[in-house]
Structure formats: C-alpha cells, structure tokens
C-alpha atoms as a PDB file:
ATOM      1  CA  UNK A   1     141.805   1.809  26.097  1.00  0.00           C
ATOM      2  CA  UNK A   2     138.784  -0.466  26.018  1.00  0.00           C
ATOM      3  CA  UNK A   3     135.465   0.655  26.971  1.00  0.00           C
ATOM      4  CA  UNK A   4     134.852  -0.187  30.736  1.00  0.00           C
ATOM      5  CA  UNK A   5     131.066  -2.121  30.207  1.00  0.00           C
ATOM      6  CA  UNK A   6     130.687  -2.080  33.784  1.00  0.00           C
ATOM      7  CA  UNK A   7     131.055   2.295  33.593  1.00  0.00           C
ATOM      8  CA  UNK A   8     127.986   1.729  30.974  1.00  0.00           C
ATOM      9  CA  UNK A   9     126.349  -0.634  33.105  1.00  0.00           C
ATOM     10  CA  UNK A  10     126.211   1.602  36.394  1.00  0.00           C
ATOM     11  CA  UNK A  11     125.464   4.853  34.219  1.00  0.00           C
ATOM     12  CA  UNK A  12     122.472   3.011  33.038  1.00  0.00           C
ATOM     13  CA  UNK A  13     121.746   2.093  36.273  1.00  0.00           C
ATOM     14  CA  UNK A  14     122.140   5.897  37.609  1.00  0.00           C
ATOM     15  CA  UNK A  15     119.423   6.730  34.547  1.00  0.00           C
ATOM     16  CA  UNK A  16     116.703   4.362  35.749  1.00  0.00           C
ATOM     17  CA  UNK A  17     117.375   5.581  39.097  1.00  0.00           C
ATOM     18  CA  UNK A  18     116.630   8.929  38.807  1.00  0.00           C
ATOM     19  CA  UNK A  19     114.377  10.496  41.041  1.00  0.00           C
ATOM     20  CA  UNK A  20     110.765  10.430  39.198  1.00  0.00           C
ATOM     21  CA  UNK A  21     110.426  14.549  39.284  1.00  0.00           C
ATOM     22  CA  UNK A  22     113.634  14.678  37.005  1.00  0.00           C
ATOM     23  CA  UNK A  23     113.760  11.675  35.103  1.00  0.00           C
ATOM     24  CA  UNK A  24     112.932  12.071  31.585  1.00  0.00           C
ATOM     25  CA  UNK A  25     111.709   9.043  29.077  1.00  0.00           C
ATOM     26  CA  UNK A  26     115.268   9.900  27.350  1.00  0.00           C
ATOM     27  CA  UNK A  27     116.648   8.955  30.407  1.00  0.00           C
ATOM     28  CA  UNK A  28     114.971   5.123  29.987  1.00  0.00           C
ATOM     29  CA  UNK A  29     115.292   4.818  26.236  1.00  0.00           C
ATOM     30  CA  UNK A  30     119.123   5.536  27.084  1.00  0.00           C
ATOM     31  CA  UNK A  31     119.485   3.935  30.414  1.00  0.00           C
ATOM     32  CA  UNK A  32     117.966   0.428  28.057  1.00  0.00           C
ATOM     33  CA  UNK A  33     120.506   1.515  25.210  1.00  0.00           C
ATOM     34  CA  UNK A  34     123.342   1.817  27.593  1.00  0.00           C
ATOM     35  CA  UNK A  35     122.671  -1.750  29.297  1.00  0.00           C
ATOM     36  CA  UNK A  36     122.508  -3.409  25.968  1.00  0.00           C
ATOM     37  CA  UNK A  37     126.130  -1.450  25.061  1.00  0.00           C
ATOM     38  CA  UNK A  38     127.437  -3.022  28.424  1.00  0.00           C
ATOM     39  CA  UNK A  39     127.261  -6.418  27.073  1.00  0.00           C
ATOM     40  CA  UNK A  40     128.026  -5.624  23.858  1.00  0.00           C
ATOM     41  CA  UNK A  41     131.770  -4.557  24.882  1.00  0.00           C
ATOM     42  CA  UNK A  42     132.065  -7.356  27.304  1.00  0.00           C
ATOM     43  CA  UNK A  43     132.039  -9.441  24.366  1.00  0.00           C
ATOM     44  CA  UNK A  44     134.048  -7.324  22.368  1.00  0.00           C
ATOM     45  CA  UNK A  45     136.445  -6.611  25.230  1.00  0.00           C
ATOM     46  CA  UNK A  46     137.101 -10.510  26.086  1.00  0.00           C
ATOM     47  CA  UNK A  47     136.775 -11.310  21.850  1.00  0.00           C
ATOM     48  CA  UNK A  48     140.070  -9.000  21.817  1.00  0.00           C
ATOM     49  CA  UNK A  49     142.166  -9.910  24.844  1.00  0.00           C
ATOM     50  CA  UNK A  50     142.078 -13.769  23.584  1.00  0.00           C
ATOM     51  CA  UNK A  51     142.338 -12.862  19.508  1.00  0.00           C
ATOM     52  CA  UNK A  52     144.163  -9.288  19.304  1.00  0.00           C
ATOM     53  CA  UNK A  53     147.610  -9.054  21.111  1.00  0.00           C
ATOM     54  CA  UNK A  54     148.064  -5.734  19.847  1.00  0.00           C
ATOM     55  CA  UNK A  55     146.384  -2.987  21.912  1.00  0.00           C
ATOM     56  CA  UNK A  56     146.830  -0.292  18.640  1.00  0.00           C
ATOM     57  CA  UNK A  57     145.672  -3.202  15.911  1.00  0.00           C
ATOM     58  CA  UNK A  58     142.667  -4.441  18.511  1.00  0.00           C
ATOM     59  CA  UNK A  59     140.878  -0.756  18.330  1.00  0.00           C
ATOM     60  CA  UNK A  60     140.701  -1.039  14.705  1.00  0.00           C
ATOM     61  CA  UNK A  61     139.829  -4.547  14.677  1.00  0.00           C
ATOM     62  CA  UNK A  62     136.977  -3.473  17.345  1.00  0.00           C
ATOM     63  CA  UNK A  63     135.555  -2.067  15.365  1.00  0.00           C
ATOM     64  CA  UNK A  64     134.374  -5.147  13.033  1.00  0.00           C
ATOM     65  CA  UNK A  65     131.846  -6.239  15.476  1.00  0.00           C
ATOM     66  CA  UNK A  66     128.590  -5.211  14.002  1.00  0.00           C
ATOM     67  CA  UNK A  67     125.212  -5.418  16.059  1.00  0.00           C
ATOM     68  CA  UNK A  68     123.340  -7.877  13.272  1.00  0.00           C
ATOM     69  CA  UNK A  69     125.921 -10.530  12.833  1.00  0.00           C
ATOM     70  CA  UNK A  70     126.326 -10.264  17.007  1.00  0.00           C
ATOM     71  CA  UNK A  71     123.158 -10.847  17.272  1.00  0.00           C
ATOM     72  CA  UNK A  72     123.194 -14.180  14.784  1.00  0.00           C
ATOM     73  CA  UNK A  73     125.775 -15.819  16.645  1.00  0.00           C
ATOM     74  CA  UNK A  74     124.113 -15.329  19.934  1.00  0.00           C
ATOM     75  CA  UNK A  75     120.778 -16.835  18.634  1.00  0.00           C
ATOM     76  CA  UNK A  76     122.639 -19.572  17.353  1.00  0.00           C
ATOM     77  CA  UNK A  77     123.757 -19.812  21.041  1.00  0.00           C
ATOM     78  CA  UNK A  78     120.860 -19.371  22.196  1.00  0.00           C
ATOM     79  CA  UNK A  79     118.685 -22.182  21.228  1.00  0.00           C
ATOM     80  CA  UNK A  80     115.216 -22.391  22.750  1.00  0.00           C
ATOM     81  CA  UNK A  81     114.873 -26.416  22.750  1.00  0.00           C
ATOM     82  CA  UNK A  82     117.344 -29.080  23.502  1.00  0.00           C
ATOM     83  CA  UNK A  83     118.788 -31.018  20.455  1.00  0.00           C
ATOM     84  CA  UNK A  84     117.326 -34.475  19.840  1.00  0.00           C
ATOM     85  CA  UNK A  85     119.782 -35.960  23.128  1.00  0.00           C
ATOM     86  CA  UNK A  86     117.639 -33.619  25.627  1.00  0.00           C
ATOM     87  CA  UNK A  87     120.939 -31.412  25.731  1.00  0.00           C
ATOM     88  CA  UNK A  88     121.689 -27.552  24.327  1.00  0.00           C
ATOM     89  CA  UNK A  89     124.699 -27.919  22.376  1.00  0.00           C
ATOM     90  CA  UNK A  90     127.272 -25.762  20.454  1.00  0.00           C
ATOM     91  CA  UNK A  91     126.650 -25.090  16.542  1.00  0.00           C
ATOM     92  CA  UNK A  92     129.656 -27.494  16.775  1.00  0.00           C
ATOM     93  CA  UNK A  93     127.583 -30.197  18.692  1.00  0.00           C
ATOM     94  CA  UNK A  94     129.536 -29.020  21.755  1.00  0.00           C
ATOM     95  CA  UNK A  95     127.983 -29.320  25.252  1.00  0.00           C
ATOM     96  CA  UNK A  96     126.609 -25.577  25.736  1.00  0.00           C
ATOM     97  CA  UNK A  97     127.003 -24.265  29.466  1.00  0.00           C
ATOM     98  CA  UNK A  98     123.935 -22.549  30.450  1.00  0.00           C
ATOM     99  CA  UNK A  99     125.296 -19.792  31.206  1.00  0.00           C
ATOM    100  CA  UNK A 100     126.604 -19.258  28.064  1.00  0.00           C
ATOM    101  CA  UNK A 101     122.868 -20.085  26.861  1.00  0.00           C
ATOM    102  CA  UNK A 102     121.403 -16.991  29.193  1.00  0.00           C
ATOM    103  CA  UNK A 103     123.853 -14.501  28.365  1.00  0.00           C
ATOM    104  CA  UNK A 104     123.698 -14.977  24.278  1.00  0.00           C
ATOM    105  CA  UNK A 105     120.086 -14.486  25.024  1.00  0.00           C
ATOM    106  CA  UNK A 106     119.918 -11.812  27.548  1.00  0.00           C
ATOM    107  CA  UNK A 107     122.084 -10.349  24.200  1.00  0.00           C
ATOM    108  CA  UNK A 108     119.468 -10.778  22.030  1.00  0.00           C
ATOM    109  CA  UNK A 109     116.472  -9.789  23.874  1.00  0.00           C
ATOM    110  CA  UNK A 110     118.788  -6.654  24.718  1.00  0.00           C
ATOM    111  CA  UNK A 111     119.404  -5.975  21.433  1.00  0.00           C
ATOM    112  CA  UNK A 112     115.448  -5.858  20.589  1.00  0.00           C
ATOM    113  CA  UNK A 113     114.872  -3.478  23.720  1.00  0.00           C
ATOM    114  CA  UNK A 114     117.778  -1.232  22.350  1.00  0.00           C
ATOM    115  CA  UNK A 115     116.648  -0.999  18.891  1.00  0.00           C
ATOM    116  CA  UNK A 116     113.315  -0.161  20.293  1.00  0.00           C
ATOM    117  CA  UNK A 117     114.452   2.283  22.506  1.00  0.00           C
ATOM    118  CA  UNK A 118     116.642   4.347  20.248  1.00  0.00           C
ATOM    119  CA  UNK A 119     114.698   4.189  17.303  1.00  0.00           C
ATOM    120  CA  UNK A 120     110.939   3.813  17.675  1.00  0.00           C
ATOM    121  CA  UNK A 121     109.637   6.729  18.680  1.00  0.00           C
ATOM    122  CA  UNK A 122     105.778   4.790  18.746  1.00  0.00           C
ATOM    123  CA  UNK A 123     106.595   3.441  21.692  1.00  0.00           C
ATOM    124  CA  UNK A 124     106.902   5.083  25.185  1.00  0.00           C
ATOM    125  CA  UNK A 125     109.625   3.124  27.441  1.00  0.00           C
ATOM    126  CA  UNK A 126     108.000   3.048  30.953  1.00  0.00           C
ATOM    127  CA  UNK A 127     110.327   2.821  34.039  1.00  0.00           C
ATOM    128  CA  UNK A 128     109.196  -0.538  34.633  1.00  0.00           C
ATOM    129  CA  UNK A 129     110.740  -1.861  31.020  1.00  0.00           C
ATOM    130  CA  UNK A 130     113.531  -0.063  31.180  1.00  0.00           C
ATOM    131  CA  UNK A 131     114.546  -1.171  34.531  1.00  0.00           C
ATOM    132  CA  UNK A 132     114.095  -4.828  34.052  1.00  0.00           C
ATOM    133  CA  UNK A 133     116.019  -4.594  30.717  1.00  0.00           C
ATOM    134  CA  UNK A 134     118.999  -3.095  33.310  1.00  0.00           C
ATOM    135  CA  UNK A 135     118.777  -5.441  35.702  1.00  0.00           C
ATOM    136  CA  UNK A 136     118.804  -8.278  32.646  1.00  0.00           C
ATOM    137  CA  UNK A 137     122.488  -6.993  31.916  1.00  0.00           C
ATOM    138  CA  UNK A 138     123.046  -6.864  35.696  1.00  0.00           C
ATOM    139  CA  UNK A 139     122.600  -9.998  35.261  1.00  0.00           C
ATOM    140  CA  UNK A 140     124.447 -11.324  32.003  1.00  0.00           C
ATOM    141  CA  UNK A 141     127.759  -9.537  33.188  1.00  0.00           C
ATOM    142  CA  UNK A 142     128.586 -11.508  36.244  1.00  0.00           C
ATOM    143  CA  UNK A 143     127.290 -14.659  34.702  1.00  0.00           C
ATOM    144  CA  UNK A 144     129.511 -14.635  32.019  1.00  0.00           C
ATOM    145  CA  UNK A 145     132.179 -13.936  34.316  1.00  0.00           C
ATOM    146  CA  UNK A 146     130.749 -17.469  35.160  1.00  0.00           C
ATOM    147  CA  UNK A 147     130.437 -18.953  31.797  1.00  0.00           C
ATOM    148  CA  UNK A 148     134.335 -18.327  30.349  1.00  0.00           C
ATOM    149  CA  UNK A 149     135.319 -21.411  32.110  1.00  0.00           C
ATOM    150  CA  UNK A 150     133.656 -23.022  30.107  1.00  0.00           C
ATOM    151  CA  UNK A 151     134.616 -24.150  26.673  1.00  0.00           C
ATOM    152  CA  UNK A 152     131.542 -23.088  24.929  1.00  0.00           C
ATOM    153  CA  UNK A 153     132.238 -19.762  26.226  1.00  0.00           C
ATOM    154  CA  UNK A 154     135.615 -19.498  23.688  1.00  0.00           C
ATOM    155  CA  UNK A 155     133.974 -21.395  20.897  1.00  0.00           C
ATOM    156  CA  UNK A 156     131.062 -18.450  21.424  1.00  0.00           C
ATOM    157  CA  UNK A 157     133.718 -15.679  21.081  1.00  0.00           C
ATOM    158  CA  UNK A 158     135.271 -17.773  18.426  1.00  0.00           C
ATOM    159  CA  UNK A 159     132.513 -17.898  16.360  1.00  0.00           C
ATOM    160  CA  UNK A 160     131.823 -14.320  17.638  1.00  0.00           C
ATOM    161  CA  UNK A 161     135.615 -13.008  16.306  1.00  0.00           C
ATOM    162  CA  UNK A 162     135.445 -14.696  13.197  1.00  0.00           C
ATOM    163  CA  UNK A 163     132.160 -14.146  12.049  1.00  0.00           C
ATOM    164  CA  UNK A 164     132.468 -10.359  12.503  1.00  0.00           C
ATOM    165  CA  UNK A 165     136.097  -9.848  11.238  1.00  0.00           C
ATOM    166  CA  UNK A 166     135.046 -12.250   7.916  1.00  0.00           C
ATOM    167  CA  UNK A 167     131.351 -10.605   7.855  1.00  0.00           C
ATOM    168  CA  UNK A 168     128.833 -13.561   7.261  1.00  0.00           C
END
C-alpha cells in the first residue's frame, strides 16, 4: 500500500502544533522532515499510478526514487527566470504551468530544510522555521492537485520516473 503523504503531512502538522511546554526541537526538526516526506511520496505515489500497473512490481520500483536526482529534476523545473520569450518552459521547451513551477520548488527548498533538519545538529530549528516549512507543503499538495492537468505536470513525472529508474 502506498504511503498516504497527506497522514505525513497532518502528523507534521500535529508536531509543530504541540503545545510549547511539551514540544521538543525533535519535534520541529521532524515535523520539517515529515513535510518534506509528504511531497516526496506525492510524487512518487502519482510517478507509479501513471508508470507501474503492478501494485507488487511498483513497491520495488518505489524504491528507485532517490532524494538527489529528485531534487535535479525539480530544479530543472524550477527555473528562476523566464527563457528568452518572457515564458518558463519545460526542459523540452514546453509551456511550464506555474503550478508545476511552485511545487518543484517548494520540493527543493523542502529538501534543503530537511537535510538541515535531520542532519545538522549546528543549527537549532525554531518553531517559526519549522512551521512555515509545513505550511510550504500545505501548500504544494493541493496545488499540484492543481497542476496534473496540466501537461507539464506528466512530462515532470516523466522526467521524474525515468531519471530515477535509469539513475542520471
């Protein structure tokens, strides 16, 4: 059974939420490391139902996403300036929807924050960080709920599936 990212996304949400006298800074780190994990399986979840018709073969195959080569594809879909027509396009040269645009980045920057989190003990994650980084997957989910009907969305999981099954 796939992972449910919206369980991971309402457990992070119960972490950040805890009242201050009992929430720990284990509670953030993990509340920012279970946000980023939300959108992580979205894209593995959605990567599967459209490439993997078998439910047995898909959990192995699941696990060829890796974090790194995630992260690539969503910078490449991610671009910070227009191309020289004034418009964000696909690696393809694709019209990009935007809201494909916010959620590769809200991956990225989620990615940093998680990294951060779960390995960098030189850094104390306040409430404040930690809480914005959950609301930033709040976000992403229902907006790529948004984005799939758009075709950048499936050349996005496209070049998401391949790249991670064929690692580069």
């Amino acid at each position: 059974m796939p992972i449910d990212p919206q369980q991971l996304l309402n457990l992070a949400r119960e972490l950040v939420d805890k009242p201050v006298a009992v929430r720990t800074e284990a509670d953030l780190r993990r509340a920012v490391s279970t946000a980023y994990y939300a959108v992580f399986h979205v894209f593995i979840n959605d990567a599967m139902a459209l490439f993997v018709k078998d439910p047995a073969f898909g959990a192995r195959v699941g696990r060829a996403f890796q974090h790194g080569i995630m992260k690539g594809v969503c910078s490449q879909y991610s671009p910070q300036k227009p191309s020289k027509g004034g418009q964000f396009v696909t690696p393809t040269g694709q019209p990009l929807a935007e809201e494909v645009r916010r959620v590769a980045a809200a991956f990225v920057a989620l990615n940093e924050a998680r990294e951060e989190a779960d390995y960098d003990g030189g850094v104390t994650v306040e409430h404040a960080r930690a809480n914005s980084e959950v609301e930033r997957a709040e976000t992403a989910l229902p907006a790529w709920l948004t984005a799939q009907a758009h075709p950048s969305a499936l050349e996005f999981l496209q070049d998401l599936f391949c790249k991670c099954i064929m690692r580069r």
